[in-house]
Each structure stands twice: as structure tokens, then as C-alpha cells.
N, C-alpha and C. Protein backbone atom coordinates (compact mmCIF):
# COMPACT_ATOMS: atom_id res chain seq x y z
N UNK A 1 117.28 80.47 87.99
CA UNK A 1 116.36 79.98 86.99
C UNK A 1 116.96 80.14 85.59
N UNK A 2 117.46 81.38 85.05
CA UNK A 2 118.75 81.22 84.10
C UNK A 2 119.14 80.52 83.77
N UNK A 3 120.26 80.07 84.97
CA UNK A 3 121.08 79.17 84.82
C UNK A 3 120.21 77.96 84.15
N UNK A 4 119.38 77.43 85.34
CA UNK A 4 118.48 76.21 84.98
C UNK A 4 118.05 75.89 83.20
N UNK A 5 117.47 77.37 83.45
CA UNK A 5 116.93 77.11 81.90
C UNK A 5 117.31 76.86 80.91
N UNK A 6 118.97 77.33 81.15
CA UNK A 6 119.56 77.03 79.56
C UNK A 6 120.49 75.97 79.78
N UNK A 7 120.15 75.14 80.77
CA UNK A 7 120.99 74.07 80.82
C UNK A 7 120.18 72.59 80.82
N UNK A 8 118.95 72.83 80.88
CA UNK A 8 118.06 71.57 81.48
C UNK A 8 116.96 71.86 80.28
N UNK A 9 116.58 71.13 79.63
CA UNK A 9 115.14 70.59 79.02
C UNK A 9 113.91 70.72 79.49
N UNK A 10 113.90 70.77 80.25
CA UNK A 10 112.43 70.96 81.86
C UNK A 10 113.32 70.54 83.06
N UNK A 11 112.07 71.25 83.91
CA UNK A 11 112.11 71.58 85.26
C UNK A 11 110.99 71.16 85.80
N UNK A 12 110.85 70.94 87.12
CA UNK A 12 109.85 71.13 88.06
C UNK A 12 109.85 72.18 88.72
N UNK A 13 109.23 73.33 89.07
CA UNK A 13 108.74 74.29 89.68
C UNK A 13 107.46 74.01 90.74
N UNK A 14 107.36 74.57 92.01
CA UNK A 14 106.35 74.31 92.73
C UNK A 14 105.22 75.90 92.18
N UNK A 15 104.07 74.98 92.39
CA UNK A 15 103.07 76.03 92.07
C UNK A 15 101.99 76.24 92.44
N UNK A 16 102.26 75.82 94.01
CA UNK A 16 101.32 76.48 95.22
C UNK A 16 102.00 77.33 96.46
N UNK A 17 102.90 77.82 95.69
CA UNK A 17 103.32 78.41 96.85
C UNK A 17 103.32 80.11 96.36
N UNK A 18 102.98 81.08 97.28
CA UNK A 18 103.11 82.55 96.81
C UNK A 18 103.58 83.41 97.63
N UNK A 19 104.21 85.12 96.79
CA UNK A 19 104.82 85.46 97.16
C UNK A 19 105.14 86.47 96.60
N UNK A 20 105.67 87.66 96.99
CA UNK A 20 106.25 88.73 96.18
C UNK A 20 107.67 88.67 95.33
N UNK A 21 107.77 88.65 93.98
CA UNK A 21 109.64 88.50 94.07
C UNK A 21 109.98 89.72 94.15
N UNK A 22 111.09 89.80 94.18
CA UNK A 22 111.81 91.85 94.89
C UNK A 22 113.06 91.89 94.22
N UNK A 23 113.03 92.69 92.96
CA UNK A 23 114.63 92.91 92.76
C UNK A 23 115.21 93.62 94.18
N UNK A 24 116.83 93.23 94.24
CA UNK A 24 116.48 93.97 94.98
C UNK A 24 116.99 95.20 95.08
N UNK A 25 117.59 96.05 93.75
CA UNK A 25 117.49 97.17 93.77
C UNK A 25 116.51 98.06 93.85
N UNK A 26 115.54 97.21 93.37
CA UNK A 26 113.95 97.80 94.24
C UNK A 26 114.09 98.30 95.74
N UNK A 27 114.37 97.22 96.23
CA UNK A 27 114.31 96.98 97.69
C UNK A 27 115.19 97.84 98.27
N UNK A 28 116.10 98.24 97.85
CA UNK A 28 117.13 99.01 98.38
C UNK A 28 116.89 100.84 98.18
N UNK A 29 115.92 100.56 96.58
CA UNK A 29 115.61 102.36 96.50
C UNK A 29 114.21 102.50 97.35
N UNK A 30 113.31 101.48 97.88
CA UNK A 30 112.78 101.59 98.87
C UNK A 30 112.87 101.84 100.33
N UNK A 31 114.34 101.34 100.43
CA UNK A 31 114.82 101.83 101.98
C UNK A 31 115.28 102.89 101.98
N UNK A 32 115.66 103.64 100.73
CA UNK A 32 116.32 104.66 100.76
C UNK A 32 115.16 105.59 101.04
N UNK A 33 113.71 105.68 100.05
CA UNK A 33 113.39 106.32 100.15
C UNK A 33 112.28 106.77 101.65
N UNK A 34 112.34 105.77 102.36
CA UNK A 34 111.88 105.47 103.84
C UNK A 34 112.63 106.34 104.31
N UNK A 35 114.10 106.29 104.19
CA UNK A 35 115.05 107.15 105.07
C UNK A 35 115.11 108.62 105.16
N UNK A 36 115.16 108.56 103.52
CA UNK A 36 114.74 110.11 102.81
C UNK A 36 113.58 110.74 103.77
N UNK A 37 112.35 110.16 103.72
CA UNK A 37 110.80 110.76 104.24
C UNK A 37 111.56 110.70 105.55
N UNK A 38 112.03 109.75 106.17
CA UNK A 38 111.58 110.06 107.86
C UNK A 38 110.38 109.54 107.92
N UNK A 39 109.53 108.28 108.30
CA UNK A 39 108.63 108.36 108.32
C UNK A 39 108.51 107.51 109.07
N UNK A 40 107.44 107.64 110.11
CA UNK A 40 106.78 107.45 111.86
C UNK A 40 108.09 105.50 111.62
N UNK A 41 108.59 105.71 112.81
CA UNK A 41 109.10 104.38 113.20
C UNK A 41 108.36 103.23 112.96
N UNK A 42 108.38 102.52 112.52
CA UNK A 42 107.58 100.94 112.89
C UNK A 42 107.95 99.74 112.31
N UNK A 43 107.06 98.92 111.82
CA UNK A 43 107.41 97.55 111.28
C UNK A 43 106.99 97.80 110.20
N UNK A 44 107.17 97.87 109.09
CA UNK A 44 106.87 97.67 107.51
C UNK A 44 107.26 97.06 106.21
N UNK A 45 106.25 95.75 105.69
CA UNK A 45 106.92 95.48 104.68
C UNK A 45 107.12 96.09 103.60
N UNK A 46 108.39 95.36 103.40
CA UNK A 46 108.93 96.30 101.23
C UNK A 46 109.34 95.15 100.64
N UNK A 47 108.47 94.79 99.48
CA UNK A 47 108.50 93.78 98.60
C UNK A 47 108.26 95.01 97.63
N UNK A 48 109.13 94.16 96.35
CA UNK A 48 107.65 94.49 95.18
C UNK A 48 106.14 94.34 94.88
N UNK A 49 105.43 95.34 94.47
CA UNK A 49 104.03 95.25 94.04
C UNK A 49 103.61 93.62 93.64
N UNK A 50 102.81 93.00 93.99
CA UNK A 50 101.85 91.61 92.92
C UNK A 50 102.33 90.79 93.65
N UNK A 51 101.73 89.83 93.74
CA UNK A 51 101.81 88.51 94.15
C UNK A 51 102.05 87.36 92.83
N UNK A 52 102.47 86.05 93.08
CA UNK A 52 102.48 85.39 92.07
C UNK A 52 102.99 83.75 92.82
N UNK A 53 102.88 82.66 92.17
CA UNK A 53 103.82 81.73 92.28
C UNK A 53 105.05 81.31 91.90
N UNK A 54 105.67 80.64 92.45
CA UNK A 54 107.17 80.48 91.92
C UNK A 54 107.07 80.05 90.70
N UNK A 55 106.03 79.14 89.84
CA UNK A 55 105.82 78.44 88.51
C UNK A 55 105.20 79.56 87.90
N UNK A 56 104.21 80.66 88.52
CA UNK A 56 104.56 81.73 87.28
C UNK A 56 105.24 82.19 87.03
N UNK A 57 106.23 82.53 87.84
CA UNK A 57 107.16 83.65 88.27
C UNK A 57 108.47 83.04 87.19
N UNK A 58 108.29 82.08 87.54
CA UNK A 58 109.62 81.04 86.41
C UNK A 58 108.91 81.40 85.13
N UNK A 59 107.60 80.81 84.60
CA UNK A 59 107.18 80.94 83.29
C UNK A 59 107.21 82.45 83.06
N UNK A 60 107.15 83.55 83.58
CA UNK A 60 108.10 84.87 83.17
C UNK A 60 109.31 85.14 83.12
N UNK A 61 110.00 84.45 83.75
CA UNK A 61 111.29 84.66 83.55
C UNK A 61 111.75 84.08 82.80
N UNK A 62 111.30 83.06 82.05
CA UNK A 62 111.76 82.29 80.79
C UNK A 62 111.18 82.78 79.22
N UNK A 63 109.86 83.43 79.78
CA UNK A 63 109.28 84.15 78.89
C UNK A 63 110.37 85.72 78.34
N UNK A 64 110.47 86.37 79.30
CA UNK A 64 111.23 87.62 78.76
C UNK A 64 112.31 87.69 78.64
N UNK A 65 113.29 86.13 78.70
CA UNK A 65 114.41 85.92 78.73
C UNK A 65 114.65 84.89 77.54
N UNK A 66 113.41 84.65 76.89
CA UNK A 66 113.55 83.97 75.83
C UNK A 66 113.89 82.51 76.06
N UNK A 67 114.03 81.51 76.44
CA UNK A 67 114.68 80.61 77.20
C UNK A 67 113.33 80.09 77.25
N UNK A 68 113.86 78.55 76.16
CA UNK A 68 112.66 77.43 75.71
C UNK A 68 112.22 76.35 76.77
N UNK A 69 112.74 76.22 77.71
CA UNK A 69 113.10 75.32 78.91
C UNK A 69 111.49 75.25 79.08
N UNK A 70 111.35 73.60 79.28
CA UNK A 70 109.44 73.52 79.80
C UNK A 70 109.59 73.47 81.42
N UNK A 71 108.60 73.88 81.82
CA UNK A 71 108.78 74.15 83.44
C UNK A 71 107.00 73.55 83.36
N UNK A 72 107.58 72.40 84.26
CA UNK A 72 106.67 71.20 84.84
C UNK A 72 106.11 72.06 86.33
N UNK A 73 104.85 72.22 86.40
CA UNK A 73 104.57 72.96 88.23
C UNK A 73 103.92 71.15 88.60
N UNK A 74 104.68 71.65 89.99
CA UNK A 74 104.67 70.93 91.15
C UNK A 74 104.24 71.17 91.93
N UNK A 75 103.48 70.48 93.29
CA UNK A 75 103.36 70.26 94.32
C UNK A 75 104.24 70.84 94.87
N UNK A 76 104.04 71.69 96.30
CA UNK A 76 105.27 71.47 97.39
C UNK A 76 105.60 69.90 97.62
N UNK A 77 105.07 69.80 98.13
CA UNK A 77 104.75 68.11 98.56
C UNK A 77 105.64 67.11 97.34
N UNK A 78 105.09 67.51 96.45
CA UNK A 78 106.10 66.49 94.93
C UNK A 78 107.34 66.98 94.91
N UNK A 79 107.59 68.12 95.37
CA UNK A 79 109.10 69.03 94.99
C UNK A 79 109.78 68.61 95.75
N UNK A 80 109.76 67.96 97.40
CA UNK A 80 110.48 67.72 98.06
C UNK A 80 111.45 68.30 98.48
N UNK A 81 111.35 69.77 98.84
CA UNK A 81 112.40 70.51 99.07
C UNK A 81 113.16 69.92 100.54
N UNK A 82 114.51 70.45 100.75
CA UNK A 82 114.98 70.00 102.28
C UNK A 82 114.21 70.94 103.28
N UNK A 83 114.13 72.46 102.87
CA UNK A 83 113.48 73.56 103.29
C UNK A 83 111.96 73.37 103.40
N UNK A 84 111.27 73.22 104.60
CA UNK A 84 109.53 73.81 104.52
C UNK A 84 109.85 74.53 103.97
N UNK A 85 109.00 75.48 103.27
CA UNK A 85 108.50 76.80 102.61
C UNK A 85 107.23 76.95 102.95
N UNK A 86 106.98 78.44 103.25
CA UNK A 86 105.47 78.49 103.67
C UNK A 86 104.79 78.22 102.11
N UNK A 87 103.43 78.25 102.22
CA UNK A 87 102.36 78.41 100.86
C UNK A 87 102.34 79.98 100.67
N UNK A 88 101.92 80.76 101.94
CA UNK A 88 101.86 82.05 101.57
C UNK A 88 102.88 82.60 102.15
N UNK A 89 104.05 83.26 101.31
CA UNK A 89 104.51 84.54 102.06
C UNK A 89 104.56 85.71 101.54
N UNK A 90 102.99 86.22 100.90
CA UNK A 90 102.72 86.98 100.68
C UNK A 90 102.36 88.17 101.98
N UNK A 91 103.19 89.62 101.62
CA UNK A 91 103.25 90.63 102.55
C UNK A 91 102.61 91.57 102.42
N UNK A 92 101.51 92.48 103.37
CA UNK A 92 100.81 93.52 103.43
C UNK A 92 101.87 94.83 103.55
N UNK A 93 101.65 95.75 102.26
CA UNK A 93 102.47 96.65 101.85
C UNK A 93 101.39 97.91 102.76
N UNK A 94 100.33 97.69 102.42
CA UNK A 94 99.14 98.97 102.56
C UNK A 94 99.83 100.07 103.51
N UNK A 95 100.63 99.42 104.33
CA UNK A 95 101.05 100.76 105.74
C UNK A 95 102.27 101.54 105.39
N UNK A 96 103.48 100.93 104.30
CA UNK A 96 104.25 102.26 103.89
C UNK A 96 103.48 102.45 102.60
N UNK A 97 102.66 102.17 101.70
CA UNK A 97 102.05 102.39 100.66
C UNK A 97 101.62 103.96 101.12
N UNK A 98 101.05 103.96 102.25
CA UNK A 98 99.86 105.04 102.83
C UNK A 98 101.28 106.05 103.30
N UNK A 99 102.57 105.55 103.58
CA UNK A 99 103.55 107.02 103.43
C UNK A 99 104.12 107.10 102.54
N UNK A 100 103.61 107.31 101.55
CA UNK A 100 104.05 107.92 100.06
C UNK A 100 105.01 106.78 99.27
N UNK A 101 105.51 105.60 99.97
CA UNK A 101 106.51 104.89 99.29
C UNK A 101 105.98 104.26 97.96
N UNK A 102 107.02 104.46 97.12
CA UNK A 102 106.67 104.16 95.57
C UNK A 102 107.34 102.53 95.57
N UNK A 103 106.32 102.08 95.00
CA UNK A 103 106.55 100.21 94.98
C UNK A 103 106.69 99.84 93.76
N UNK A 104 107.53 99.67 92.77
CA UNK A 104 107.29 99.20 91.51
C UNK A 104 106.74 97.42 91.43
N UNK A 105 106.25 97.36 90.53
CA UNK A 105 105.55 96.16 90.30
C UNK A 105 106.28 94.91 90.47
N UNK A 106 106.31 93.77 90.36
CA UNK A 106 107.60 92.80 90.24
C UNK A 106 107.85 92.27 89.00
N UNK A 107 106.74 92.43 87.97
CA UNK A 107 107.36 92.33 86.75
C UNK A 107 108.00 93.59 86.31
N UNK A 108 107.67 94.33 86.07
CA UNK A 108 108.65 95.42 85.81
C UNK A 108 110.37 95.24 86.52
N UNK A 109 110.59 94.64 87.92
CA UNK A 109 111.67 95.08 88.69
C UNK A 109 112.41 93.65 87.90
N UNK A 110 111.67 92.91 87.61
CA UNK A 110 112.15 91.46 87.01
C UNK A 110 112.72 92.10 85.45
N UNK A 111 111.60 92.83 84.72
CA UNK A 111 112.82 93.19 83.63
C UNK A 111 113.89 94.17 83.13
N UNK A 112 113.80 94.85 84.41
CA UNK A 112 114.83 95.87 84.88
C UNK A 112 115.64 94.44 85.36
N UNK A 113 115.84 93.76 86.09
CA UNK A 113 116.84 92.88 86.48
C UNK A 113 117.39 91.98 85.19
N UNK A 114 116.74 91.93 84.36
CA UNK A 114 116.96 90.95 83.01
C UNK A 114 117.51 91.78 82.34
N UNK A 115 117.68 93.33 81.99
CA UNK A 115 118.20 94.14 81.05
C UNK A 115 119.42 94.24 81.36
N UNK A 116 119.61 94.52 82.98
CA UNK A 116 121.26 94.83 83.41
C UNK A 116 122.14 93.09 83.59
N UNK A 117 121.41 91.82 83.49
CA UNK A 117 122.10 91.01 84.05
C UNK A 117 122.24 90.41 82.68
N UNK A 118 122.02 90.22 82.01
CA UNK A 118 122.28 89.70 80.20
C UNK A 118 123.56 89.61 80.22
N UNK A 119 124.35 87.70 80.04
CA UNK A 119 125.35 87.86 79.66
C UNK A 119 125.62 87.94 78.23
């Protein structure tokens, strides 16, 4: 989206579709800290905290990145991706939430990702 932004005038973004975004050094001090606890075997998702759409999720990332680029939301359907994409792939955290795992938000992990990636 970066890239996009400072190269293009507008965009189309789809903006029915949702989802967690995950730095993923998030994601990675989350597995760590799973490993750390030891905690009961199972299936559990690790996203970042919040839900959002890809057309908000862009209009923040252009927002705290400063980056004037207009971002047009779209349809899945108008976007025409080659890829289906689901609408929701939003994930239920509640079951490592409940073993102590610390989830930072996804805006926050988004401007932790914008501070270290600044060229």
C-alpha cells in the first residue's frame, strides 16, 4: 500500500471485506509467548486485536504515513480480484486471550511497523 500510495493518485480498495491485520512481529512475540507459558495443546488463533476492512485499514495506513493518495472503496465484486477472498476472515482470539496471551491492537502493531520500515 506504500508503494501504491506514493506512486498512484487513487486507488480502489475493497471495502466489504474484514479482517485482522497482524504485524507480524506481533505474531511472532505471540508464538513466543505461547511457547514460553506452555499452554494446554490445541488450535488457537493469533492475529492482532480489532477487526477492520481492507479500505479502512488502507485509509490508516495512508493516514499515519502521511501519503495523499485518494483510496476509492470497492466492491469485492467491482475489484475483480483473480483470488476469491472471503468477506469475513475475521478470527476468535477469546481461547488464548483466556491463557494470559497479550494481543496488541492492530493499529498500534501497524505503527510500530511504520516507525521501523520508513525509508
Amino acid at each position: 500500500m506504500l508503494k501504491l500510495g506514493k506512486e498512484k493518485e487513487s486507488i480502489n480498495v475493497v471495502a466489504d471485506q474484514y479482517g485482522s491485520p497482524t504485524y507480524t512481529i506481533d505474531l511472532a512475540n505471540i508464538i513466543h509467548e505461547v511457547l514460553e507459558k506452555k499452554i494446554p495443546y490445541g488450535v488457537y488463533h493469533a492475529t492482532n486485536e480489532g477487526f477492520t476492512t481492507w479500505y479502512e485499514f488502507s485509509k490508516e495506513i495512508f493516514r499515519k504515513a502521511n501519503i495523499s493518495c485518494k483510496i476509492n472503496p470497492v466492491t469485492s465484486e467491482e475489484f475483480k480480484a483473480i483470488a476469491k477472498r472471503p468477506q469475513n476472515s475475521m478470527l476468535s482470539k477469546e481461547k488464548i486471550v483466556k491463557e494470559g496471551i497479550n494481543i496488541p491492537e492492530w493499529q498500534d502493531g501497524l505503527e510500530r511497523y511504520l516507525k521501523s520500515n520508513v525509508e
